[in-house]
Structure formats: structure tokens, C-alpha cells
Protein backbone atom coordinates (compact mmCIF):
# COMPACT_ATOMS: atom_id res chain seq x y z
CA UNK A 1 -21.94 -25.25 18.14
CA UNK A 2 -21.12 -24.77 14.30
CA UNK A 3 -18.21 -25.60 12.39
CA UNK A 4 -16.89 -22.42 12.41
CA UNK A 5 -16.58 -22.07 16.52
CA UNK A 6 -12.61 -21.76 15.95
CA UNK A 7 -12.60 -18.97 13.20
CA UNK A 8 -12.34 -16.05 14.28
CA UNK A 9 -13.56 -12.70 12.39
CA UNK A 10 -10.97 -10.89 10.25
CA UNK A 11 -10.51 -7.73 12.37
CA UNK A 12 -11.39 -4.09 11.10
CA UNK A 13 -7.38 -3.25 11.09
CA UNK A 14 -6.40 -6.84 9.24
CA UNK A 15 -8.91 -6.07 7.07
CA UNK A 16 -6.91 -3.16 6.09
CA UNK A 17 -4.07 -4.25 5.90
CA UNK A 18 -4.90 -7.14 3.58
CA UNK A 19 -6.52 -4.02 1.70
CA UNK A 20 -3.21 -2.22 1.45
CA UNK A 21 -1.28 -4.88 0.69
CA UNK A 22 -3.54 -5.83 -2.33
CA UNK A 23 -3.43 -1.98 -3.31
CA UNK A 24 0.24 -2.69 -3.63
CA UNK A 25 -0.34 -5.70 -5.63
CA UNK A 26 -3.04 -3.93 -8.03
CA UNK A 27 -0.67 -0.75 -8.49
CA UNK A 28 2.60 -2.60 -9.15
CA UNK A 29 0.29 -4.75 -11.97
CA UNK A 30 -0.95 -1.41 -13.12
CA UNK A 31 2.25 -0.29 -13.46
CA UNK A 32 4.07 -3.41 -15.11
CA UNK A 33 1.03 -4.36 -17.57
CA UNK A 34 -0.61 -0.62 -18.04
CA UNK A 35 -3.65 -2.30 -17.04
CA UNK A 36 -6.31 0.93 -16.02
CA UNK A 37 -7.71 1.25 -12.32
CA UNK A 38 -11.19 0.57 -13.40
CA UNK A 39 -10.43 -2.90 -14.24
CA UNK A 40 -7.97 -3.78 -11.97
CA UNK A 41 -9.81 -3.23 -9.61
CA UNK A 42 -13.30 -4.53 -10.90
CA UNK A 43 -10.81 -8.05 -10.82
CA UNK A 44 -8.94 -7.75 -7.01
CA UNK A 45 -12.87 -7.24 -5.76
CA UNK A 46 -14.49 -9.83 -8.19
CA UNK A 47 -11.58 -12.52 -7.92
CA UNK A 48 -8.79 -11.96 -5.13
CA UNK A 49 -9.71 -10.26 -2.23
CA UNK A 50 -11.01 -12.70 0.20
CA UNK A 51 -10.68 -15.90 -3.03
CA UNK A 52 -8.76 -18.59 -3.65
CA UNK A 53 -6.21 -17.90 -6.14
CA UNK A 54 -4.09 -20.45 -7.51
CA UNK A 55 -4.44 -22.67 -4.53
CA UNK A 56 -3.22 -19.29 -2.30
CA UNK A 57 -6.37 -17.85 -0.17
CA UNK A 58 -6.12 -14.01 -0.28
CA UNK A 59 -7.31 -12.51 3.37
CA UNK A 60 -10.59 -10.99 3.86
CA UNK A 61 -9.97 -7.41 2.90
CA UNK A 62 -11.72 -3.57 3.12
CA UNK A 63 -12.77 -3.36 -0.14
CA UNK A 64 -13.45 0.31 0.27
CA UNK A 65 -10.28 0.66 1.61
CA UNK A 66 -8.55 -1.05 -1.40
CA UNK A 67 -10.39 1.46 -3.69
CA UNK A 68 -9.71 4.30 -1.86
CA UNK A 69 -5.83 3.80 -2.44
CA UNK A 70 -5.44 2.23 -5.72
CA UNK A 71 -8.27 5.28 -7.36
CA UNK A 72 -6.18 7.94 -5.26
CA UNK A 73 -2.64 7.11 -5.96
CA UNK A 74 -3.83 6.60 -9.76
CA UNK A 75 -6.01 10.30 -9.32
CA UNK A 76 -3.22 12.40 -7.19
CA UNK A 77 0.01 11.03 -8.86
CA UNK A 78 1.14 14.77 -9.95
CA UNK A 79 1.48 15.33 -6.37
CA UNK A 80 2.51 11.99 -4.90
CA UNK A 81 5.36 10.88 -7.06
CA UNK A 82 7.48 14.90 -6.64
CA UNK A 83 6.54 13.78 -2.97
CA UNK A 84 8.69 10.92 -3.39
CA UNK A 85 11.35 11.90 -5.47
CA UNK A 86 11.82 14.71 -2.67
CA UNK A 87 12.33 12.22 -0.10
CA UNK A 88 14.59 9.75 -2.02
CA UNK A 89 18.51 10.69 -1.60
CA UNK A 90 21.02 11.77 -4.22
CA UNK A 91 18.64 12.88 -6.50
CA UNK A 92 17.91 9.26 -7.37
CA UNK A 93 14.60 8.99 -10.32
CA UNK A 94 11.43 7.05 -9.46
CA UNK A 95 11.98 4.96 -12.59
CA UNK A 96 15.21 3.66 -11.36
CA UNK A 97 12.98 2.53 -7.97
CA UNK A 98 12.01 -1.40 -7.98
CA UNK A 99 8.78 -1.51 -9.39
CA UNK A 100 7.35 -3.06 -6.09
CA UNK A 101 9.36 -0.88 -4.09
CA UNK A 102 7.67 1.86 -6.05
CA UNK A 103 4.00 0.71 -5.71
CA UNK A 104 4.41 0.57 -1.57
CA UNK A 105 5.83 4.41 -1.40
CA UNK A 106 3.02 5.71 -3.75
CA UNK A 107 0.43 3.28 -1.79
CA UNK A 108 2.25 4.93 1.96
CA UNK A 109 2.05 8.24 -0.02
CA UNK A 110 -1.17 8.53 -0.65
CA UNK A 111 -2.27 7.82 2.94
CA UNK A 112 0.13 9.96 4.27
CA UNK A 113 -1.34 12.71 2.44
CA UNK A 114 -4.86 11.69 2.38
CA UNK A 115 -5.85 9.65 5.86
CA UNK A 116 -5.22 12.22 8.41
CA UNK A 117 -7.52 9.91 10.48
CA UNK A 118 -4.38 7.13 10.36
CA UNK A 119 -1.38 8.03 12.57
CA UNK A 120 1.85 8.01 11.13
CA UNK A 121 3.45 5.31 12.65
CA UNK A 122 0.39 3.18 11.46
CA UNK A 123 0.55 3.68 7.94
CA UNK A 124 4.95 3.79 7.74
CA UNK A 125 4.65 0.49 9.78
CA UNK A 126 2.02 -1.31 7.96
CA UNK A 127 4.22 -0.70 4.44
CA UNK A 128 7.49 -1.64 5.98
CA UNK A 129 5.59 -4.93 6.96
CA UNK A 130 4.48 -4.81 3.28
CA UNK A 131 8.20 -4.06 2.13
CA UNK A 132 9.58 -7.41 4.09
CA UNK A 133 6.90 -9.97 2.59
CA UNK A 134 8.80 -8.94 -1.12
CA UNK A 135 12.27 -8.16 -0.01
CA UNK A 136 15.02 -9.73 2.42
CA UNK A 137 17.13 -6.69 1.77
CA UNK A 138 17.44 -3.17 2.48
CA UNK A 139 14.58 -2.08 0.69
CA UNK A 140 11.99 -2.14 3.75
CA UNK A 141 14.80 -0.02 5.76
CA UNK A 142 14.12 2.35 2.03
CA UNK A 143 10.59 1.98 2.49
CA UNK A 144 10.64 3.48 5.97
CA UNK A 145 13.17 6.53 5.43
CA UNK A 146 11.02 7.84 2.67
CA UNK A 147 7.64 7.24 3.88
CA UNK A 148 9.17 9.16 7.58
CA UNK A 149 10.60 12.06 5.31
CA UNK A 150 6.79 12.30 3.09
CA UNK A 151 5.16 12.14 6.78
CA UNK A 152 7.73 15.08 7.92
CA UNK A 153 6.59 16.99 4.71
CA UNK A 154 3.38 16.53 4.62
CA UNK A 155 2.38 16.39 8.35
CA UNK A 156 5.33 18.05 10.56
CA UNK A 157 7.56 16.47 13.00
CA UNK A 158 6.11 13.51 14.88
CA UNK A 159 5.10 15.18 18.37
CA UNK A 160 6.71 13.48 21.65
């Protein structure tokens, strides 16, 4: 028996949602430090996702998946962020959203509008989990109104 008898393989679905998670984490850099999708993500696949970073092992991720987001929120932005300033309340601007805050909706977005092969519940889920690792306030509760509302929008109401 080897050494690694007691690890046992990332699964297909925590693969992708270490992906998603570090799709937040490249968009919200993109967004603070203008830094352009090429290289951001040329340094999440050469560097983070499945690396030791500052002492801090990043999980084994879907790289494909991570691309897929971060170069489709970057290419279909004209349509995702009128998605979410439709589904925000009182009229509120994306620019006065928390930068995180507005990383995970474009991430949730983008799925929504692009994945048709993920359920709903899946992808709202997965970025309300995403939502509580950054915040202790109401912002996952934000996180899930506005990703239901896009998945209203842009898929119909959730059949019982």
C-alpha cells in the first residue's frame, strides 16, 4: 500500500467548485488591479490552482472550468451586468456593490446564462457557499435573491 492510501481523489463537482471559487478570486483581482483575463489567468493555472500559496494549499480545481467563467464573464459583460442591475432592488448601481460581492453575481451570472447543463439550484447554491467564506453578513442572503431573480429571467420559474 502507498502513502497516499488515505487521500482520496478531488471529486469532478469539488473540482468545480474550487474552480468557481477561484473564478471569483481572479475576477474580483481583475476588477480591483485592472489586471486583463489573459494573464490572470495564465497565473491562477500556473501558480494557485491546486499550489501552495503563502503557506495556504489552493484545492485541486477544473481548470477548464475556471476559464470558462473568468473568459465569459470578461467576454459577455454587456449582457451580464444589465442582468444584474435588473435583479438588484431600488434601483441600486453595480458600482455601489462590494467588489467581492460583485465578482460572485457576475461569476453566478454567467452560468446562469451560459451552463444550461447546471441546474439552478446548483449554481445559486454553490455561490451562496462562495458568499459565506467572505462575508458573516447579509450579503450571501444578497447573493441568493439576485442570482434566483437572474435564474427567473433567464430560465423561467423553477418547475415543482
Amino acid at each position: 500500500m502507498g502513502t497516499d492510501e488515505n487521500q482520496q481523489p478531488v471529486k469532478t463537482a469539488n473540482q468545480r467548485g474550487a474552480a468557481r471559487l477561484a473564478a471569483v478570486q481572479a475576477l474580483y483581482q481583475m476588477d480591483i488591479g485592472g489586471t486583463g483575463v489573459l494573464e490572470v489567468v495564465a497565473e491562477y493555472e500556473a501558480h494557485r490552482l491546486g499550489q501552495e500559496v503563502d503557506g495556504d494549499t489552493y484545492l485541486k480545481a477544473d481548470a477548464s472550468w475556471f476559464r470558462s467563467i473568468v473568459s465569459g464573464v470578461v467576454r459577455d459583460q454587456t449582457k451580464i451586468d444589465p442582468l444584474i442591475r435588473q435583479a438588484l432592488q431600488d434601483d441600486w448601481p453595480l458600482s455601489r456593490i462590494d467588489s467581492t460581492v460583485r465578482a460572485i453575481l457576475r461569476a453566478g451570472a454567467f452560468e446562469l446564462l451560459e451552463r444550461k447543463d447546471v441546474p439552478v439550484p446548483v449554481i445559486v447554491t454553490e455561490y451562496v457557499e462562495i458568499a459565506h467564506a467572505f462575508f458573516e453578513g447579509d450579503e450571501p442572503k444578497l447573493v441568493n435573491a439576485v442570482l434566483d431573480r437572474i435564474a427567473k429571467l433567464v430560465r423561467g420559474p423553477a418547475k415543482k
